[in-house]
C-alpha atoms as a PDB file:
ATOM      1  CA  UNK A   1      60.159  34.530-190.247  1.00  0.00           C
ATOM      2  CA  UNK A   2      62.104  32.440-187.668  1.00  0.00           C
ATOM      3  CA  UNK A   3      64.193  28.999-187.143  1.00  0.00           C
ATOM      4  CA  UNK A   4      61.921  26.425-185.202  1.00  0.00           C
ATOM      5  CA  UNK A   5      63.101  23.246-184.386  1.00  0.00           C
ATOM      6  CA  UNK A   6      61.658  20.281-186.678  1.00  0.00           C
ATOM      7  CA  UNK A   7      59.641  18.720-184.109  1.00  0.00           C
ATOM      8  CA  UNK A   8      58.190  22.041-184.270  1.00  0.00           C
ATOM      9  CA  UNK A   9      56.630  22.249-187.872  1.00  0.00           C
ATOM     10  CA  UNK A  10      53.193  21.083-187.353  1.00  0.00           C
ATOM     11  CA  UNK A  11      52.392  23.752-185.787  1.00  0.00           C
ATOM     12  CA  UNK A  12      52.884  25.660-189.225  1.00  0.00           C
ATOM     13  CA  UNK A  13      50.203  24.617-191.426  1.00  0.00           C
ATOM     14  CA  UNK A  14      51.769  24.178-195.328  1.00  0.00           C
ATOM     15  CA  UNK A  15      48.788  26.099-196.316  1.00  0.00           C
ATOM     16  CA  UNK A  16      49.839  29.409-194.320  1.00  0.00           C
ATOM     17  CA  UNK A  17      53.854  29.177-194.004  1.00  0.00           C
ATOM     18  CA  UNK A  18      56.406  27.573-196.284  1.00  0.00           C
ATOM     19  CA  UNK A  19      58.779  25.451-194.591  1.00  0.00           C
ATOM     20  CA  UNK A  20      62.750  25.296-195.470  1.00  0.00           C
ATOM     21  CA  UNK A  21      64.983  22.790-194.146  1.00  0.00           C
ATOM     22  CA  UNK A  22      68.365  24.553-192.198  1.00  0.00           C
ATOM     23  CA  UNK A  23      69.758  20.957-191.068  1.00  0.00           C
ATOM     24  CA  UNK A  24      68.583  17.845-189.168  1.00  0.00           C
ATOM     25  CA  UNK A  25      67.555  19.769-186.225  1.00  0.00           C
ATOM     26  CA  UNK A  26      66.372  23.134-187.796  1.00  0.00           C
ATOM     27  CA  UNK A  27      63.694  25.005-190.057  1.00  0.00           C
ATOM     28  CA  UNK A  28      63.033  28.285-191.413  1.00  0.00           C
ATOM     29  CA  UNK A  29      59.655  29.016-191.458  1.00  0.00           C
ATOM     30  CA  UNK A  30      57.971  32.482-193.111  1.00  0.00           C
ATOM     31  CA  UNK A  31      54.470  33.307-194.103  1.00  0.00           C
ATOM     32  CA  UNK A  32      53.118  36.142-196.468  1.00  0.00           C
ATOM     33  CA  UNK A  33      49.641  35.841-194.969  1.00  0.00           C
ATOM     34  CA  UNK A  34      50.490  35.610-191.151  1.00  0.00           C
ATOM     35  CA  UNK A  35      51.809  37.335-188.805  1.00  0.00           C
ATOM     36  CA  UNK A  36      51.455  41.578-188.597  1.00  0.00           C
ATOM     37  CA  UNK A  37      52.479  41.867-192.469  1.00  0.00           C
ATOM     38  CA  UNK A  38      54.762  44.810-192.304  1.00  0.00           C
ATOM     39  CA  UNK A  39      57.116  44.979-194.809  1.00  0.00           C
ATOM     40  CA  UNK A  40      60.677  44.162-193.882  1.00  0.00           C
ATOM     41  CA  UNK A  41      62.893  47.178-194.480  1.00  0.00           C
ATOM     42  CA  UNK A  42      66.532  45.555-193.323  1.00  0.00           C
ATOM     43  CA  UNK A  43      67.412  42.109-192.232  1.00  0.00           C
ATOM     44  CA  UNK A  44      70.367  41.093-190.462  1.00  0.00           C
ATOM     45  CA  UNK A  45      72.437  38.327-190.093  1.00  0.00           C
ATOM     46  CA  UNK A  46      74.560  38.723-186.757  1.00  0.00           C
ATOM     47  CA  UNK A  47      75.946  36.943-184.254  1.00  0.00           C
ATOM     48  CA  UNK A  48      74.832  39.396-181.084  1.00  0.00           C
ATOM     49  CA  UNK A  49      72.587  42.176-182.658  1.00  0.00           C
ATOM     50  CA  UNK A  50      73.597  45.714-181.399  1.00  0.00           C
ATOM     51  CA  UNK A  51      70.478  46.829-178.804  1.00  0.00           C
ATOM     52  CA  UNK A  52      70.109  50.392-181.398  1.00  0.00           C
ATOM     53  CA  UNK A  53      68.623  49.183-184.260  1.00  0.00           C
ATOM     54  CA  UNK A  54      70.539  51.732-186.357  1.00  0.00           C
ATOM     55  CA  UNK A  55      74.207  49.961-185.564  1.00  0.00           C
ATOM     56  CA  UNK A  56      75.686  47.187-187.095  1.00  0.00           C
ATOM     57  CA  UNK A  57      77.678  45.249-184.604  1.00  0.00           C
ATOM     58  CA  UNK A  58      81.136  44.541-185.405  1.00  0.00           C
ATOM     59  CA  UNK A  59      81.443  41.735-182.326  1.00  0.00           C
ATOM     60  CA  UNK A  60      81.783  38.315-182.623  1.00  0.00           C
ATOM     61  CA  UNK A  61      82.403  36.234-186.168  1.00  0.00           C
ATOM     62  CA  UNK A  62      80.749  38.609-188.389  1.00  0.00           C
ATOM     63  CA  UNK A  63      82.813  39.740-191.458  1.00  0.00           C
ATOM     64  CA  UNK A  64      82.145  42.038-194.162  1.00  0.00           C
ATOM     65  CA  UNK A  65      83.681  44.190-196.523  1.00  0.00           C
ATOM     66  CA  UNK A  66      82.476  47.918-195.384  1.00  0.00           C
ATOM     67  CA  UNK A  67      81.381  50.344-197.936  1.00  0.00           C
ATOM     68  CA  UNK A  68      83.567  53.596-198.052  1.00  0.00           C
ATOM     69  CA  UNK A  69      80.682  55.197-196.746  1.00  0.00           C
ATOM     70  CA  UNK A  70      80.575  52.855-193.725  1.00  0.00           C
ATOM     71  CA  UNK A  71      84.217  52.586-192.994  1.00  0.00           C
ATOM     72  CA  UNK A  72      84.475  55.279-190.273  1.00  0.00           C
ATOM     73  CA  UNK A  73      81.316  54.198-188.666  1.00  0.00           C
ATOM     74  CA  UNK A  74      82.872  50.506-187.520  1.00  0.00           C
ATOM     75  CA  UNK A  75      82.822  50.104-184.153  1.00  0.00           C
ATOM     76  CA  UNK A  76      81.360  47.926-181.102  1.00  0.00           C
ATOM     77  CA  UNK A  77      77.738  48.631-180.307  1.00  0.00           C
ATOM     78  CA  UNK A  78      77.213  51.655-178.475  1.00  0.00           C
ATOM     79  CA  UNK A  79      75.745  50.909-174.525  1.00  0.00           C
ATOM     80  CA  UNK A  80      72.093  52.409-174.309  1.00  0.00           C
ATOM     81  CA  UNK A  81      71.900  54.175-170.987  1.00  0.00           C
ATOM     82  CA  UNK A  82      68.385  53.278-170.218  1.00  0.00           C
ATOM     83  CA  UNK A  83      68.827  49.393-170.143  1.00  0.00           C
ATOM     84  CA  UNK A  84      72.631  49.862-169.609  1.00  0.00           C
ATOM     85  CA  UNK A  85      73.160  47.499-172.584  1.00  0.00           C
ATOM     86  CA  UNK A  86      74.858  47.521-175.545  1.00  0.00           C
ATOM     87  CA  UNK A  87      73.628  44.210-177.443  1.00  0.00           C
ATOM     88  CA  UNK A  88      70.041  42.929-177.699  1.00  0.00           C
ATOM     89  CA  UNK A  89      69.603  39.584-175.065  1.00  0.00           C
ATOM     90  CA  UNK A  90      65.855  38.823-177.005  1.00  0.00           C
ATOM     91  CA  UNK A  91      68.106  37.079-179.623  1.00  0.00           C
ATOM     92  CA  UNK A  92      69.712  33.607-179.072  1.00  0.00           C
ATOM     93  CA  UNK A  93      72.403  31.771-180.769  1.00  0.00           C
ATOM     94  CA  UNK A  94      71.576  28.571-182.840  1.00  0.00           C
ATOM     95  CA  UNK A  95      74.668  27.340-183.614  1.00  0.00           C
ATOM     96  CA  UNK A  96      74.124  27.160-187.269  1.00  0.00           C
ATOM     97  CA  UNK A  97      76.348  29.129-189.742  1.00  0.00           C
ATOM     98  CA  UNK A  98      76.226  30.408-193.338  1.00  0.00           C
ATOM     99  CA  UNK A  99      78.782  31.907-195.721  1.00  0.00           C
ATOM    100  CA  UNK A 100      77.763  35.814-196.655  1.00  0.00           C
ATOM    101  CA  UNK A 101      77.882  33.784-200.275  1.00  0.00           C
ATOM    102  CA  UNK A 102      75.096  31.125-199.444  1.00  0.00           C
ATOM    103  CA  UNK A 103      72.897  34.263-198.313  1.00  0.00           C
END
């Protein structure tokens, strides 16, 4: 799964990836048959994705209602001492946005 620019879609064959429209500029492509087919166990929607995959980040626009469970656990993504870094840089910023309803 990933957001490709339009200009970008022929190089996803209909026949391997289905193709959803994000805006005038923007896809979402994902394919059952490509890629390494591992099952996705979480998926996240945030605006700089903590570096420990275990964290939920709290920076930036995202909003959510915690879970009791979860509500002593907020806080800003802890620094990881071997890259000295406490959000993943991998990930980039599109620009688009989506309600937590519309997902």
């Amino acid at each position: 799964m990933k957001f490709i620019k339009k200009i970008d879609e022929a190089d996803y064959p209909s026949s391997q990836y289905k193709v959803q429209e994000v805006d005038d500029e923007y896809s979402f492509v994902y394919s059952k048959v490509e890629g390494d087919n591992l099952p996705l166990t979480s998926f996240h929607l945030e605006s700089k994705p903590c570096l420990d995959p275990s964290e939920v980040s709290s920076l930036g626009k995202t909003q959510f209602y915690p879970l009791e469970r979860d509500r002593n656990q907020l806080h800003a993504c802890s620094v990881i001492k071997q890259y000295g870094k406490s959000t993943d840089s991998r990930y980039q910023d599109l620009g688009l946005s989506i309600s937590e309803y519309e997902v």
